[in-house]
Protein backbone atom coordinates (compact mmCIF):
# COMPACT_ATOMS: atom_id res chain seq x y z
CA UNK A 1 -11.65 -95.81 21.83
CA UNK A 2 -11.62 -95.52 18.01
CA UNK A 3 -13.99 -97.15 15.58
CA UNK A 4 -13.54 -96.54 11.89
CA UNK A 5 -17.76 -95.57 10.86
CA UNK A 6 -19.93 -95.25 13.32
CA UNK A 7 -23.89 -95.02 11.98
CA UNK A 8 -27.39 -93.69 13.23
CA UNK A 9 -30.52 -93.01 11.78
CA UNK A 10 -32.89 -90.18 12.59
CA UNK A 11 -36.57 -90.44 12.17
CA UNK A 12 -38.62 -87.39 10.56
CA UNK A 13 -39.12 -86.54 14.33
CA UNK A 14 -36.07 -86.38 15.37
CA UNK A 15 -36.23 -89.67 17.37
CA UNK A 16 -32.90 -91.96 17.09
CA UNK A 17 -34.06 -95.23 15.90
CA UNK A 18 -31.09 -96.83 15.19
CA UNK A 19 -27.57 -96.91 16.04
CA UNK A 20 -24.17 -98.06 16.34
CA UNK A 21 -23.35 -98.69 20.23
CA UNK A 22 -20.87 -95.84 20.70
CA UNK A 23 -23.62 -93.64 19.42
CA UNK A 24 -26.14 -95.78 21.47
CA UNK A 25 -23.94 -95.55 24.47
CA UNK A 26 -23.70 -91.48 24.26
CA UNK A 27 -27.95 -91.41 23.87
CA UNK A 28 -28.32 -93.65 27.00
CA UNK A 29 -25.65 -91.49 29.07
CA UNK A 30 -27.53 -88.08 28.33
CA UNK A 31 -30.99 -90.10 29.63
CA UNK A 32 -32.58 -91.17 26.55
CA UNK A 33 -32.19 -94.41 24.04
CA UNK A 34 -33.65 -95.63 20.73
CA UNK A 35 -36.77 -94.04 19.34
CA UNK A 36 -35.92 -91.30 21.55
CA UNK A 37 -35.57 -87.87 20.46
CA UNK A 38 -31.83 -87.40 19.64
CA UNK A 39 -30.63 -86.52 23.23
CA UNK A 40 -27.64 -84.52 22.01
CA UNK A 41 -28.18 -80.68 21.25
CA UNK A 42 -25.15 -79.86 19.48
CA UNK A 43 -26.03 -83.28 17.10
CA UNK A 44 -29.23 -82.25 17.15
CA UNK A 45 -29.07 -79.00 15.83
CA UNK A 46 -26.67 -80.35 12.76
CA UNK A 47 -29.40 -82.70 11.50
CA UNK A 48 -31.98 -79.99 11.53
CA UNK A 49 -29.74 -77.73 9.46
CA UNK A 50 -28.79 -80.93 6.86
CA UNK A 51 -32.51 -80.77 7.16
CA UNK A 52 -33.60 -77.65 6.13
CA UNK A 53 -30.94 -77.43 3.54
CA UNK A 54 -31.70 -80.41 1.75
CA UNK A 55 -28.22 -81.71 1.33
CA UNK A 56 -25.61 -83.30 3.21
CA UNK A 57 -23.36 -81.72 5.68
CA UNK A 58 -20.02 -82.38 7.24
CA UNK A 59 -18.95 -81.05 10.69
CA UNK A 60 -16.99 -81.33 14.05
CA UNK A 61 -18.58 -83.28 16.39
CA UNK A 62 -17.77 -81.81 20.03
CA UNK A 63 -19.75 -84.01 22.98
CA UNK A 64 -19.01 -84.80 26.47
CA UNK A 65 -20.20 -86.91 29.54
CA UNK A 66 -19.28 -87.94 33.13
CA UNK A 67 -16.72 -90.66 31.48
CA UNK A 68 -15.18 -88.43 28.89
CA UNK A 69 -14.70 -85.90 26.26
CA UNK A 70 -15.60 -86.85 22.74
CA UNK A 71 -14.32 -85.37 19.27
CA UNK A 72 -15.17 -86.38 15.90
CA UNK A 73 -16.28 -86.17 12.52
CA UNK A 74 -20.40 -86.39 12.01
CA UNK A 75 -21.73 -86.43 8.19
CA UNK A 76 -25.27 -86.23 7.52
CA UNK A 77 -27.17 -87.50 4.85
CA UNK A 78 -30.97 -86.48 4.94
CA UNK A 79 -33.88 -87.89 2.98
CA UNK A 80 -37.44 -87.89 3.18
CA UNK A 81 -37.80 -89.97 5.74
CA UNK A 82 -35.18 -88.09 8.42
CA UNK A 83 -31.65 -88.48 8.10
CA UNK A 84 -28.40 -91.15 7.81
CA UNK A 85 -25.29 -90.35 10.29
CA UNK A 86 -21.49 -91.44 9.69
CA UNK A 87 -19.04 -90.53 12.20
CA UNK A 88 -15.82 -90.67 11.46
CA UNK A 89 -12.37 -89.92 13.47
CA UNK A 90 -14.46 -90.73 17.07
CA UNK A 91 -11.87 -89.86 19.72
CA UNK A 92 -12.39 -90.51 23.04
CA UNK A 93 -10.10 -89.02 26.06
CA UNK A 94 -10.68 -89.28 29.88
CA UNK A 95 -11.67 -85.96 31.55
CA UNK A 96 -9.92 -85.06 34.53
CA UNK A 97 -11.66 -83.49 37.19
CA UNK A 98 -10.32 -79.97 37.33
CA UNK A 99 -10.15 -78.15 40.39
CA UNK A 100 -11.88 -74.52 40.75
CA UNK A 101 -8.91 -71.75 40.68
CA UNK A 102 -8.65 -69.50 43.84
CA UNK A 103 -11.26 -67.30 44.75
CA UNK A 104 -10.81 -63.46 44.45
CA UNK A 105 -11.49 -62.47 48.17
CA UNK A 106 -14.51 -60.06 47.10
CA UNK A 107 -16.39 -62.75 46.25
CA UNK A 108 -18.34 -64.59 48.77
CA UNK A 109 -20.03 -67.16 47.75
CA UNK A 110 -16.96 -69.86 46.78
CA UNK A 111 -18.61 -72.20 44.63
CA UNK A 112 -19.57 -72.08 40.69
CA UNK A 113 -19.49 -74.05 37.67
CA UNK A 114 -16.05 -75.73 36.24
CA UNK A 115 -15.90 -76.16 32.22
CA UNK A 116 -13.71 -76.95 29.55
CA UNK A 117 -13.48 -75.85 25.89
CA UNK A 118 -11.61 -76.30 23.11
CA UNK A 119 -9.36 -74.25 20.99
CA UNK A 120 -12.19 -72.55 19.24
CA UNK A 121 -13.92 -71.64 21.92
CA UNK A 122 -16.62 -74.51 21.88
CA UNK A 123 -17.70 -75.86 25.31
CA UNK A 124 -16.79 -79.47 25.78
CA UNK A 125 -16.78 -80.17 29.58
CA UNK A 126 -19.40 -78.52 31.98
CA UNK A 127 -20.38 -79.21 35.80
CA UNK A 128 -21.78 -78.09 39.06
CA UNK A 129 -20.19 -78.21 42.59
CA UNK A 130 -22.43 -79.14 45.22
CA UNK A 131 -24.68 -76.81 46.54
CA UNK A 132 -24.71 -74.54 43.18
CA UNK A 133 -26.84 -74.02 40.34
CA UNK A 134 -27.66 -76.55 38.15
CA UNK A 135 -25.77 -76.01 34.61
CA UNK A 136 -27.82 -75.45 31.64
CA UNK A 137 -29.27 -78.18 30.22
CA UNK A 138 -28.07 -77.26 25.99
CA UNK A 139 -24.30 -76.41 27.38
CA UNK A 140 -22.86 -79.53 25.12
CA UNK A 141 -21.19 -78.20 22.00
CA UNK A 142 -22.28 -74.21 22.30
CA UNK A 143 -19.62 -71.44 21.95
CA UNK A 144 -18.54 -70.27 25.41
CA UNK A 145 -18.98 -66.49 24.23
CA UNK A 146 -22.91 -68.07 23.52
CA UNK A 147 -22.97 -69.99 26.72
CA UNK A 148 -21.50 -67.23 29.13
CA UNK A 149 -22.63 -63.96 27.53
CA UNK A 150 -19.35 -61.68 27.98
CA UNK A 151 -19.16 -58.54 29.57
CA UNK A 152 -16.40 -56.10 28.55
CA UNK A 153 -14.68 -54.44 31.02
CA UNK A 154 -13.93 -50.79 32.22
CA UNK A 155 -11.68 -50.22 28.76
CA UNK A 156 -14.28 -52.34 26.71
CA UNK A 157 -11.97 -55.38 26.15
CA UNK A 158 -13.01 -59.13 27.02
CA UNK A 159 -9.74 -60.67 29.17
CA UNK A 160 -11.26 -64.11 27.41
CA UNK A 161 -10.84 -63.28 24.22
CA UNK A 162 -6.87 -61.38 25.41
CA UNK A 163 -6.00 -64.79 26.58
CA UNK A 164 -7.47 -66.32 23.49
CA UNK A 165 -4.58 -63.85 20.95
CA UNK A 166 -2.04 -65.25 23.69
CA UNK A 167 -3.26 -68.31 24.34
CA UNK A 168 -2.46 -68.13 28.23
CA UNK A 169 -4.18 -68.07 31.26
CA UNK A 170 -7.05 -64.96 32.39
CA UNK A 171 -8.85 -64.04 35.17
CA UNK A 172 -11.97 -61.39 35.77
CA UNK A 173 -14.18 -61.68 32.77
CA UNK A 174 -17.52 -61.18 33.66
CA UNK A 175 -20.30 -62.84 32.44
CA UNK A 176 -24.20 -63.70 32.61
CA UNK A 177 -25.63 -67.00 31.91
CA UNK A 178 -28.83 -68.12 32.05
CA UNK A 179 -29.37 -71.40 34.34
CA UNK A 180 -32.45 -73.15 34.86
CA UNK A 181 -32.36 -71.74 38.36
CA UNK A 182 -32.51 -67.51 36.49
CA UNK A 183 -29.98 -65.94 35.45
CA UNK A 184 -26.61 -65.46 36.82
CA UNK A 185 -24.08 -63.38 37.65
CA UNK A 186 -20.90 -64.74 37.44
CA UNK A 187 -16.69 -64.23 36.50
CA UNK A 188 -14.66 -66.81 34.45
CA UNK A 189 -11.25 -67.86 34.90
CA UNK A 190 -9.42 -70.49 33.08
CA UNK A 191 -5.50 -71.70 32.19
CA UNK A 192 -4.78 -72.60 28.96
CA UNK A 193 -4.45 -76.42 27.47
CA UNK A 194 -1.56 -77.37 25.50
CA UNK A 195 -0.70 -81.00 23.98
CA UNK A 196 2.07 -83.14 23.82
CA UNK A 197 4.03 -81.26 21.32
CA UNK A 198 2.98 -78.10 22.65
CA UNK A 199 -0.23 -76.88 20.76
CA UNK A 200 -2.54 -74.97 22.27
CA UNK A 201 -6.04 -77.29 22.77
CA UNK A 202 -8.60 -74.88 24.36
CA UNK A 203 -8.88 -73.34 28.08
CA UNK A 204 -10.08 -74.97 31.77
CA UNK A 205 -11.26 -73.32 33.84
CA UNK A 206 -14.08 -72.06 36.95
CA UNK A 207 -17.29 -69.64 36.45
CA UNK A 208 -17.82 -68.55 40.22
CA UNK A 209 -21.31 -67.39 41.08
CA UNK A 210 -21.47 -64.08 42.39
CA UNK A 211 -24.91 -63.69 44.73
CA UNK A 212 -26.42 -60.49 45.98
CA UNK A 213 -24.43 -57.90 47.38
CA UNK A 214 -21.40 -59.70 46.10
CA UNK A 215 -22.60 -59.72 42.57
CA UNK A 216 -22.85 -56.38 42.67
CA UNK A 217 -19.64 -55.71 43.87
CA UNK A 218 -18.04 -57.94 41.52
CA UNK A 219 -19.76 -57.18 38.00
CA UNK A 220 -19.44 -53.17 37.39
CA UNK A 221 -22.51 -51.80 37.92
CA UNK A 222 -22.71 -50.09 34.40
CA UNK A 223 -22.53 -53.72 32.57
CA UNK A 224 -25.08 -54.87 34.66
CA UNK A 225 -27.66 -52.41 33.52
CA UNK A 226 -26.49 -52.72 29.59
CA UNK A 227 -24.09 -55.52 28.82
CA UNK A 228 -22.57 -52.65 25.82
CA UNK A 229 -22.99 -49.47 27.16
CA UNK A 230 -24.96 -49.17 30.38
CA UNK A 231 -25.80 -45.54 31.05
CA UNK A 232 -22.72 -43.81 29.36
CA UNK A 233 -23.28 -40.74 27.74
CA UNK A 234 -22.12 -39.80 24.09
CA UNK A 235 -19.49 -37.61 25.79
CA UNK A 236 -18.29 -40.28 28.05
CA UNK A 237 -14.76 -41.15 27.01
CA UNK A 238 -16.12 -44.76 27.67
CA UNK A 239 -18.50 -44.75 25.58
CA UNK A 240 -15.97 -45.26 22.11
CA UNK A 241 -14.39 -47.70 23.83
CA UNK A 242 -17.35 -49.72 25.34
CA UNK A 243 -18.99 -50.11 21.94
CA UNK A 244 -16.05 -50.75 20.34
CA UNK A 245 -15.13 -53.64 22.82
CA UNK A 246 -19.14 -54.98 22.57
CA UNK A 247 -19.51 -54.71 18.98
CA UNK A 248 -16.44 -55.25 16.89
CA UNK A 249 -15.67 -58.93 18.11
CA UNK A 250 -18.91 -59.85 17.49
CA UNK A 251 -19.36 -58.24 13.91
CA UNK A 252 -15.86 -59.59 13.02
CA UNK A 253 -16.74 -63.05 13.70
CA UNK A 254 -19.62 -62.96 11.95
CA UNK A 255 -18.15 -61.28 8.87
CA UNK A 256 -15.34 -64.28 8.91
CA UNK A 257 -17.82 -66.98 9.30
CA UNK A 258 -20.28 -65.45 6.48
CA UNK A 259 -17.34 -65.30 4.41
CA UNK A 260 -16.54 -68.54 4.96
CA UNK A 261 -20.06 -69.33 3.87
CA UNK A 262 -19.90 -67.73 1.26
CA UNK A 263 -16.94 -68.72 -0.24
CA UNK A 264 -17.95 -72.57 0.24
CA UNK A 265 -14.55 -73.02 1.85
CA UNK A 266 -16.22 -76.33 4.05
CA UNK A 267 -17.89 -77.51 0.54
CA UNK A 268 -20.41 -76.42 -2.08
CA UNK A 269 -23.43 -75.45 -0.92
CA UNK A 270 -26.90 -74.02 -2.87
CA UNK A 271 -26.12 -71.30 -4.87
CA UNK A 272 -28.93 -68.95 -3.07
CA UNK A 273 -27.42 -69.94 0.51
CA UNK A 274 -24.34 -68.44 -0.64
CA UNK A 275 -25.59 -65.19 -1.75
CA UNK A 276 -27.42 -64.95 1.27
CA UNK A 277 -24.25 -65.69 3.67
CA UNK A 278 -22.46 -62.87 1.31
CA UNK A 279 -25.51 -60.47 2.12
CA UNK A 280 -24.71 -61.14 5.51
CA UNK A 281 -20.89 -59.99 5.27
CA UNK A 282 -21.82 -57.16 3.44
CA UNK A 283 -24.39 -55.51 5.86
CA UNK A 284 -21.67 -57.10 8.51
CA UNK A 285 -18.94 -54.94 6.86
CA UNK A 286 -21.16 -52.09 6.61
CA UNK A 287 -21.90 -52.13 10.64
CA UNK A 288 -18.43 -52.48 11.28
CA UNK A 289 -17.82 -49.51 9.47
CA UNK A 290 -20.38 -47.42 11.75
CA UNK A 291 -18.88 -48.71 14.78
CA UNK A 292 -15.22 -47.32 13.50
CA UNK A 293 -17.57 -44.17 12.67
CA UNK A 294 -18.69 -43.81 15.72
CA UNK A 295 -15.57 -44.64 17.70
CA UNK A 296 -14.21 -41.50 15.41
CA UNK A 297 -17.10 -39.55 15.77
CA UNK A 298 -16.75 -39.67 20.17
CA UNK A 299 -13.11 -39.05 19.56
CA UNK A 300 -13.20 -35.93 17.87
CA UNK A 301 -15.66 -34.18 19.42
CA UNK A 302 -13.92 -35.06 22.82
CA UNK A 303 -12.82 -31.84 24.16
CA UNK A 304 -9.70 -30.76 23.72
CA UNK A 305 -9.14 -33.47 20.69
CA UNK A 306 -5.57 -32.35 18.32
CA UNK A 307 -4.16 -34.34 15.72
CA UNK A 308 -0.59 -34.75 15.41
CA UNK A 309 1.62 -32.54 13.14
CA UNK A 310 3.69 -35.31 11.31
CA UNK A 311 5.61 -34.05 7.90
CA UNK A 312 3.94 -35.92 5.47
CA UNK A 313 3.55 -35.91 1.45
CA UNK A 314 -0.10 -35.58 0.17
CA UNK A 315 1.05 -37.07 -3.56
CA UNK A 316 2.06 -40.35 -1.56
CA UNK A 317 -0.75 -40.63 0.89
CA UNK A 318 -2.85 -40.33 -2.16
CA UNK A 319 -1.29 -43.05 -4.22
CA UNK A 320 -1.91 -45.17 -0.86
CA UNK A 321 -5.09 -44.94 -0.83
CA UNK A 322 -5.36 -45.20 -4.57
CA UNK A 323 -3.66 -48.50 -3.71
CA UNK A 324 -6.11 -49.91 -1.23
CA UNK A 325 -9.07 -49.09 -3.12
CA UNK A 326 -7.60 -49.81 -6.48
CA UNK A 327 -9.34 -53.00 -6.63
CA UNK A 328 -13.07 -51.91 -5.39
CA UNK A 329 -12.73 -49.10 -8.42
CA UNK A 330 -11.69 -52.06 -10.67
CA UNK A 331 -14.93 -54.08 -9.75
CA UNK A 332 -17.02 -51.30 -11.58
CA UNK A 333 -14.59 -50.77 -14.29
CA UNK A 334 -13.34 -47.17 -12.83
CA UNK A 335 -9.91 -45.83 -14.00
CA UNK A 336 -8.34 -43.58 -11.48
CA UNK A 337 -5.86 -40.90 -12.61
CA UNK A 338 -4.19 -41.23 -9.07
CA UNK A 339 -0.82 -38.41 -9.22
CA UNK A 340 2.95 -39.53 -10.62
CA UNK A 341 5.33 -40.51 -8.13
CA UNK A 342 7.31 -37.40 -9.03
CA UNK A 343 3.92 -35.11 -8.32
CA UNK A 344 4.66 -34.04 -4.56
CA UNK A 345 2.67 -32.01 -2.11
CA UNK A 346 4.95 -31.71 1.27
CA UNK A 347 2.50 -30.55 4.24
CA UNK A 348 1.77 -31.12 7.86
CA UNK A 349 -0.77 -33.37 9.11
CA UNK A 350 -1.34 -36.37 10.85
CA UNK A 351 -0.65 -39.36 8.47
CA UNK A 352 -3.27 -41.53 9.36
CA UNK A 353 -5.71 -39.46 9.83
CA UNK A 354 -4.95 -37.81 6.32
CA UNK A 355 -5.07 -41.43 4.53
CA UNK A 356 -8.51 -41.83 6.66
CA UNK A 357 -10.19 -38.58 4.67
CA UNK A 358 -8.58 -39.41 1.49
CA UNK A 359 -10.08 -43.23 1.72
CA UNK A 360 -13.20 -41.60 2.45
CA UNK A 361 -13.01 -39.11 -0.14
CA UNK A 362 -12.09 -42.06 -2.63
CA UNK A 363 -14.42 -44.44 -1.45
CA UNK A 364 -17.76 -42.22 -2.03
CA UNK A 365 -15.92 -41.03 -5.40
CA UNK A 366 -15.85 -45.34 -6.18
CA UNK A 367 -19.52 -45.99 -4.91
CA UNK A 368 -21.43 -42.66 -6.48
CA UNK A 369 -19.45 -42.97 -9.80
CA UNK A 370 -21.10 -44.65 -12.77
CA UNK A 371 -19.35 -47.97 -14.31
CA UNK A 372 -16.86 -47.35 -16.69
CA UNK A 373 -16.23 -43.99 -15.68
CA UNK A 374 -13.14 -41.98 -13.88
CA UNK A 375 -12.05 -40.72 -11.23
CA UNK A 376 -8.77 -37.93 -11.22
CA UNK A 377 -6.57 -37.34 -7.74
CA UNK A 378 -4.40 -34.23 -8.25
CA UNK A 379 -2.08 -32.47 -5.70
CA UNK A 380 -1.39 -28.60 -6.01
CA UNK A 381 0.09 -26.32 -3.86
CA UNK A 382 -1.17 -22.42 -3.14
CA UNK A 383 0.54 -20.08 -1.22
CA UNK A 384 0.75 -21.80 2.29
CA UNK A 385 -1.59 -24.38 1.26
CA UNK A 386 -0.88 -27.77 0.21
CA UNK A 387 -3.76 -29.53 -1.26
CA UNK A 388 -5.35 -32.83 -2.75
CA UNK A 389 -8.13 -32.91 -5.24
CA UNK A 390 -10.64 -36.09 -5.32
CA UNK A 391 -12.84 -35.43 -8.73
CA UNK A 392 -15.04 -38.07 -10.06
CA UNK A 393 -18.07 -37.88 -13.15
CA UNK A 394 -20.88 -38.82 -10.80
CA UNK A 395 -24.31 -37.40 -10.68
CA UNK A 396 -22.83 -34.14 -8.91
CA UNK A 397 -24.32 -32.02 -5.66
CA UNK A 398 -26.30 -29.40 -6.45
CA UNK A 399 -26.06 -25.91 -4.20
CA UNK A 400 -28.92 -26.98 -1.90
CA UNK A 401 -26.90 -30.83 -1.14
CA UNK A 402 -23.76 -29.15 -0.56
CA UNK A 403 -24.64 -26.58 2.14
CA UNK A 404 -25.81 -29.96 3.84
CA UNK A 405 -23.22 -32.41 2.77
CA UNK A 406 -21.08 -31.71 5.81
CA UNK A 407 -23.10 -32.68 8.24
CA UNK A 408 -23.67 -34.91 10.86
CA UNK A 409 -25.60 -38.15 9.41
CA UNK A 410 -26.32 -36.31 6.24
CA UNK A 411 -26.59 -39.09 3.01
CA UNK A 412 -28.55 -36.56 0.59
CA UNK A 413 -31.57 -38.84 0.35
CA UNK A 414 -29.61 -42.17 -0.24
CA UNK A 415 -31.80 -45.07 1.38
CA UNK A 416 -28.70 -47.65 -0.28
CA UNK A 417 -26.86 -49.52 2.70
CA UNK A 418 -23.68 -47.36 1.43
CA UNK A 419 -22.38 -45.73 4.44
CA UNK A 420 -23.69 -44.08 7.87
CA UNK A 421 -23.95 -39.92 6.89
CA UNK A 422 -20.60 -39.51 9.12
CA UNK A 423 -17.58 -39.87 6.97
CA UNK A 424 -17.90 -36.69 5.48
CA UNK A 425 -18.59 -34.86 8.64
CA UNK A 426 -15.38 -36.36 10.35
CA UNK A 427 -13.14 -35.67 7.03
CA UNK A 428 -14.24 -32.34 7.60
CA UNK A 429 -13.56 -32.38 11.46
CA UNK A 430 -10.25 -34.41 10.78
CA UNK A 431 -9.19 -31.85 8.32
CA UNK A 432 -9.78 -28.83 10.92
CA UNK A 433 -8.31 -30.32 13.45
CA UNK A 434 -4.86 -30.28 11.55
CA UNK A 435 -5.48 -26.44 10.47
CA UNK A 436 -6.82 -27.68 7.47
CA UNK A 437 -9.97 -27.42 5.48
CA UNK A 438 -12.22 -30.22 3.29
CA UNK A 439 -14.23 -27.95 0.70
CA UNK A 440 -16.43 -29.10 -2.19
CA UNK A 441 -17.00 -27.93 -5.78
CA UNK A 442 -20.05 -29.55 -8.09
CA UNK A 443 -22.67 -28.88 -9.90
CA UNK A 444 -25.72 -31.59 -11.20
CA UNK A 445 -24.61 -33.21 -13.94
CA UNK A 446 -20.82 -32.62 -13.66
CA UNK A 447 -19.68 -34.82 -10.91
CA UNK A 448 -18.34 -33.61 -7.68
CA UNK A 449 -14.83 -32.33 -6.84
CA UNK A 450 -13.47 -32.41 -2.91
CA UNK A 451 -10.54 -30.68 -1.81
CA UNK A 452 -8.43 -31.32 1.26
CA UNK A 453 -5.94 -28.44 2.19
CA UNK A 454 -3.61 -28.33 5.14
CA UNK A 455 -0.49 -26.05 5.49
CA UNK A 456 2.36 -26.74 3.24
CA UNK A 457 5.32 -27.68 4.62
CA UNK A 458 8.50 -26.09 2.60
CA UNK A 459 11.27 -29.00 1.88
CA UNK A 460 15.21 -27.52 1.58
């Protein structure tokens, strides 16, 4: 069905007291009616956030019932006494009853939940077999990743989220969710959707309960106890890849969407919100950064870790990184003096790993450097060494900071959000690694100078 407007009106309480029938219809279908409270939670939740902004919002509307799945477009328009709803684009489809996929033969117990969502992940269809555990009542319009909390799996990766970059079908991700029965054990499956012409529309799929014995056996043991990390050791070589797998989705969503926020792509918004939302992707950025810090820092100190011995230029690899951060040094007004494309430094090192310390050494050269100031990158060779200076007109390290500098979590008294105390101390490992060296040279007063040396490589 299509209708061009359809209208409501919320009272201060929340209670629908008026509305359209389509809207009427949905109210009665999820058990309530007029000057009932607004029986829709994903609705539900978007007037209370209209409501606590004090303006109007426009959003997605994603509902569903026993007769069908419903998509549109909800406005609303609060006031003092509640809140005005338009919805727009109301599209109505049929839902076909999917069947539950096979069963893995470890699992016993062959009955579960079957769902639907669409192409951002948003849960649209949910239901119970018979004989299972009633589905939680808030399902309608939630994020499956917030419905079905995801477990990674033995390499920290979430086969959802695969099949999500590749839009095709997955199998085995595990998950907990919490039913009004407890909480659950239980692994997804799903095929993707595609239209007409061929667009991919969401997943549909089966959450089979695992029970007892079976649960155990089908949920690793280790995600059971911690959903990130269970019981891994530092050492483990798990452990990088576990908290890699549990935390960077996560963070990188919620970078995109503060970003998004904050850069009033969906509208203009108060001006305070949108600091706030760009507070968020900062400190978001910032724990991203520690979890690449601390994938590193589990790497390195692996046993047995070597870095490989590529031919490389330091006088490029420097202008690189000049070129990524060009822009962050431009924010503060900082000139770099970054070395001519004729000024060459052959040596042997791994290239990425070399561009990772010279970002580094860069990077704390931008943030500790005054506004207005410079910053000078020169490459130099001596004897068998090949080297690249990072020199900035910050405060400077006096002989006491610099003995420490090196170390592990070490931010010389900073309390600033600026980095985690580890990027020096893995420079320094990086550099070693290669048969290199990272050294320092300051004084207070006279800014700080960081050299990274590696053996030269001699060019015919």
């Amino acid at each position: 069905m299509s209708e061009r407007v359809v209208r409501g009106r919320i009272d201060r309480s929340g209670a629908l007291v008026s509305a359209d029938a389509p809207l009427l219809r949905l109210q009665q279908r999820a058990g309530a009616g007029l000057g009932k409270p607004l029986a829709l939670p994903h609705l539900a939740r978007l007037v209370a956030l209209a409501q606590r902004l004090h303006r109007d919002i426009s959003r997605p509307l994603h509902a569903a019932d026993d007769h069908s799945d419903i998509h549109a477009l909800v406005r609303i328009i609060p006031d003092a006494d509640g809140a005005s709803l338009e919805i727009s684009d109301w599209r109505t489809r049929p839902v076909a009853q999917p069947q539950i996929p096979a069963i893995a033969d470890n699992i016993v117990i062959p009955h579960g939940w079957t769902w639907e969502c669409d192409q951002q992940l948003r849960v649209v269809a949910l239901r119970a077999a018979p004989d299972t555990p009633p589905v939680p009542a808030d399902w309608e319009g939630r994020s499956l990743s917030e419905l079905f909390e995801l477990q990674p799996d033995g390499d920290g990766r979430f086969p959802v989220l695969r099949a999500l970059a590749r839009q095709s079908r997955f199998d085995g991700q595990h998950v907990q969710a919490d039913a009004p029965a407890g909480r659950l054990a239980m692994t997804l499956s799903g095929d993707a959707l595609f239209d007409a012409v061929g667009r991919f529309t969401g997943f549909r799929g089966a959450a089979v309960v695992a029970d007892g014995d079976a649960a155990a056996d089908s949920v690793p043991a280790a995600v059971l106890v911690d959903p990130a990390f269970g019981s891994l050791p530092l050492s483990d070589p798990q452990f990088g890849r576990r908290i890699d797998g549990a935390l960077r989705g996560p963070l990188s969503r919620i970078i995109a969407t503060a970003e998004t926020i904050s850069g009033q792509f969906d509208g203009p918004i108060r001006a305070d919100y949108a600091r706030y939302a760009g507070d968020i992707a900062h400190a978001g950025r910032h724990l991203l950064g520690l979890v690449d810090d601390l994938a590193d820092l589990q790497n390195i100190e692996r046993p047995g870790f070597k870095a490989a011995a590529d031919e490389i230029d330091l006088g490029d690899l420097a202008r690189r990184a000049v070129g990524l951060l060009g822009m962050k040094a431009e924010e503060k007004g900082i000139r770099i003096d970054a070395p001519r494309t004729d000024d060459k430094a052959p040596a042997t090192g791994e290239f990425r790993r070399v561009l990772q310390v010279l970002l580094n050494l860069l990077g704390n050269a931008i943030r500790y450097s005054p506004d207005h100031s410079q910053i000078w990158i020169r490459v130099d060779r001596e004897d068998d060494r090949a080297m690249v200076t990072v020199a900035d007109q910050g405060q400077g390290i006096d002989a006491e900071q610099q003995a420490v500098v090196f170390e592990k979590f070490e931010r010389l008294g900073r309390t600033d959000s600026g980095g985690s105390g580890l990027g020096l101390y893995i420079a320094r490992r990086l550099a070693r690694a290669m048969d290199g060296d990272l050294t320092v040279d300051s004084a207070p007063g006279q800014g700080a100078r960081f050299t990274l040396s590696l053996p030269a490589r001699d060019v015919g």
